[in-house]
Protein backbone atom coordinates (compact mmCIF):
# COMPACT_ATOMS: atom_id res chain seq x y z
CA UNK A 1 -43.34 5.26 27.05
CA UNK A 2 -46.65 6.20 28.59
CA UNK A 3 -49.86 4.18 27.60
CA UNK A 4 -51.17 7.96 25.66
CA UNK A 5 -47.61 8.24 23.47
CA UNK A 6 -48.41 4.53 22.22
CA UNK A 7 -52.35 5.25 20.91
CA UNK A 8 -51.44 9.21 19.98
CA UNK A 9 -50.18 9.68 16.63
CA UNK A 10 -46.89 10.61 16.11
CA UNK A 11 -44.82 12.66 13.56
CA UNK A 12 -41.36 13.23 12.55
CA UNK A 13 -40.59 17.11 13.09
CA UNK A 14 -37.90 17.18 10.24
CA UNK A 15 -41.15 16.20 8.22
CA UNK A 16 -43.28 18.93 9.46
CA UNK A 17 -40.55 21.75 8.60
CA UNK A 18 -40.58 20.23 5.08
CA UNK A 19 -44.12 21.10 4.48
CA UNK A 20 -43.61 24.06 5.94
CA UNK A 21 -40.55 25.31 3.76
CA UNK A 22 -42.91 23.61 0.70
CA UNK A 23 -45.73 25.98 1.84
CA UNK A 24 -43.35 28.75 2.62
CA UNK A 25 -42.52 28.31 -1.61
CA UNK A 26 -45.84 27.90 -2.50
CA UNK A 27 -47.73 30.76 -0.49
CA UNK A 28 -44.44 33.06 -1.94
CA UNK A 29 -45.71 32.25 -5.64
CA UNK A 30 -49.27 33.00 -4.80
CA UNK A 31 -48.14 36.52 -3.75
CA UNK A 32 -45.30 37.15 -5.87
CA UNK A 33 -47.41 36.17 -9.05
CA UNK A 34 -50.44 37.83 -7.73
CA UNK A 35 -52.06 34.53 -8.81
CA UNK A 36 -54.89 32.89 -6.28
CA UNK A 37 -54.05 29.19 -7.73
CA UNK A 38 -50.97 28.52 -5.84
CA UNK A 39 -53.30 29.27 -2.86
CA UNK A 40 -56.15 26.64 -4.04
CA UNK A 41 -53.83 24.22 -4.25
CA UNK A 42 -51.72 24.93 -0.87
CA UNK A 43 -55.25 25.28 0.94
CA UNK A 44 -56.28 21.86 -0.69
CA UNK A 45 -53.04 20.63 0.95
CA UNK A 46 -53.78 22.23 4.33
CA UNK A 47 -57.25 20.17 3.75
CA UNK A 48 -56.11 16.55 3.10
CA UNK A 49 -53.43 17.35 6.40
CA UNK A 50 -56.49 18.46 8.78
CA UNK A 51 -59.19 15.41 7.41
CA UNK A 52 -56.68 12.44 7.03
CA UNK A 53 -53.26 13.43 8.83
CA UNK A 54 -50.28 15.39 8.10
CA UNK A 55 -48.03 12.32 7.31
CA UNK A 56 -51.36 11.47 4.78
CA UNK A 57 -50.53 14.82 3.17
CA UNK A 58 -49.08 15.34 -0.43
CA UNK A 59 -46.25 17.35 1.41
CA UNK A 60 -45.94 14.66 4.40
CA UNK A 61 -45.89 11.59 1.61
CA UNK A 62 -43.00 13.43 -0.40
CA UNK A 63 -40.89 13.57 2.97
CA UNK A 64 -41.31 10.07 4.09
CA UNK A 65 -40.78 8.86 0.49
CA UNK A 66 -37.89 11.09 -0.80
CA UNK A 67 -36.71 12.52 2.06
CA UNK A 68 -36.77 10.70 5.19
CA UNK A 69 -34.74 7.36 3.52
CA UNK A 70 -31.91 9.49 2.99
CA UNK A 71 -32.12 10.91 6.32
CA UNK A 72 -32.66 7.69 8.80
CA UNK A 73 -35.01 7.79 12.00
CA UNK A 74 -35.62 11.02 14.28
CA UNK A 75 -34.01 11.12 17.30
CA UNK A 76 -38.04 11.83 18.81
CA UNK A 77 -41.50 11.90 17.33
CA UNK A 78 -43.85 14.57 17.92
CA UNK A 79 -47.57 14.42 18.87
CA UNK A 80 -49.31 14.81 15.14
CA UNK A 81 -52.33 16.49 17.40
CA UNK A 82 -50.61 20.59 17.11
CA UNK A 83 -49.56 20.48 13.93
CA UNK A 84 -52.68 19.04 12.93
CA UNK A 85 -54.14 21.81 14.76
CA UNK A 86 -52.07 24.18 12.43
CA UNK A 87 -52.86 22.95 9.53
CA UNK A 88 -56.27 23.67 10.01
CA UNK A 89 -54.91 27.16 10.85
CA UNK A 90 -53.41 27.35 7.92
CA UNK A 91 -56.68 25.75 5.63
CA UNK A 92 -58.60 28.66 7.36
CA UNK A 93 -56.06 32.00 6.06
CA UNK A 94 -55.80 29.46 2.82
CA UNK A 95 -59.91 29.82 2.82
CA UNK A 96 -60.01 33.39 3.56
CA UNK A 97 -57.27 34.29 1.14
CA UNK A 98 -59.05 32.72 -1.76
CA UNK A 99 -62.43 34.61 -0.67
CA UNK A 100 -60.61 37.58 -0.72
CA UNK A 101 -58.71 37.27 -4.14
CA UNK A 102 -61.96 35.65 -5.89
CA UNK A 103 -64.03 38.42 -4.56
CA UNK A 104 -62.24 40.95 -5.44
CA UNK A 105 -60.92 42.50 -2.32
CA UNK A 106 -57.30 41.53 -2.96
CA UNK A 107 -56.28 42.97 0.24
CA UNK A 108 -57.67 40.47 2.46
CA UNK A 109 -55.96 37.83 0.01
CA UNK A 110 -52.82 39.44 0.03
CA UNK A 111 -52.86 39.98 3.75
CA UNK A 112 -54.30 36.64 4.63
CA UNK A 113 -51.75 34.51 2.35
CA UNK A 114 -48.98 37.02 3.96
CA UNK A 115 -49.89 35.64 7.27
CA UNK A 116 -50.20 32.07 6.66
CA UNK A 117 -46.70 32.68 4.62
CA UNK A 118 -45.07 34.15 7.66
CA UNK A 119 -46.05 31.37 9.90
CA UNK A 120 -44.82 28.97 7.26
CA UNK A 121 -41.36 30.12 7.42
CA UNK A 122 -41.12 30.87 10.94
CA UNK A 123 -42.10 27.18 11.34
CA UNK A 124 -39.82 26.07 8.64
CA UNK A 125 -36.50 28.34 9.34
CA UNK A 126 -36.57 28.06 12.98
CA UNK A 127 -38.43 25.62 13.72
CA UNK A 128 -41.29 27.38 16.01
CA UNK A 129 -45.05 26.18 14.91
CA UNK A 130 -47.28 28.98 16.03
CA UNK A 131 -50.15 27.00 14.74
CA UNK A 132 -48.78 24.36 17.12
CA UNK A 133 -48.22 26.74 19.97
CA UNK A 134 -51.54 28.16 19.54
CA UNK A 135 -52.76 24.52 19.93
CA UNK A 136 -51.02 24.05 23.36
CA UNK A 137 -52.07 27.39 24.81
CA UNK A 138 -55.82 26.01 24.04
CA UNK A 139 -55.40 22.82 25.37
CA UNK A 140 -54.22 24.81 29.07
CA UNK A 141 -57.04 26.86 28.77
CA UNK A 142 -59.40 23.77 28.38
CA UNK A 143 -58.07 22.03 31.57
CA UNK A 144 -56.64 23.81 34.31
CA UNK A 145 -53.73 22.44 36.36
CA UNK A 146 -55.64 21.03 39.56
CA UNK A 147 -52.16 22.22 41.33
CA UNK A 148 -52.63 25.64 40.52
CA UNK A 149 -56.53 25.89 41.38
CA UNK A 150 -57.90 26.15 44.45
């Protein structure tokens, strides 16, 4: 183990597709009701995950409480930095959802909630974090392979 894995945070990934199949639920009801309040509290959620931590999270503290006992240690942990990433991602289509569906122009909180709800259960059926692959594509960007410049 490298001297980064021991001081980077790590998460369990069966953890992270819990709170995504939780969101999935939750961002569902908001559009299927037509109700913004599912939304406030999912993008309160997305909050607590992007200041303190997604294990801190309500979602992340139901998995390693509930869920996690019954299902012993991960095979591998995953660097909490991407989905960290995503859930801030996700706290900023929460945000603009709620603007949209307290404002009045419910299309913008219908279509915002529709995409944060599609990455939610892409991440949570299959497995595939776009938040989190967003995150790594940045990170590239940021600094360049000294192998491939010249």
């Amino acid at each position: 183990m490298s001297q980064q894995a021991a001081v980077t945070p790590q998460v369990d990934p069966r953890g992270l597709r819990f709170a995504a199949a939780l969101t999935t639920v939750v961002l569902a009801l908001t559009l299927i009701l037509n109700n913004p309040w599912p939304l406030a509290v999912q993008a309160v959620v997305f909050a607590v995950s992007v200041v303190f931590g997604v294990q801190a999270s309500p979602y992340g503290q139901l998995f390693k409480r509930l869920v996690r006992p019954r299902l012993g240690k991960p095979k591998e942990l995953e660097d909490a930095a991407p989905p960290r990433f995503a859930q801030l991602v996700g706290l900023v289509f929460a945000v603009l959802g709620l603007i949209g569906y307290f404002s009045g122009v419910e299309v913008l909180g219908v279509v915002a909630t529709g995409f944060a709800l599609v990455a939610a259960f892409v991440n949570a059926a299959v497995g595939l974090c776009l938040g989190c692959e967003a995150y790594l594509l940045i990170q590239r960007i940021r600094t360049p392979n000294p192998a491939t410049t010249t």
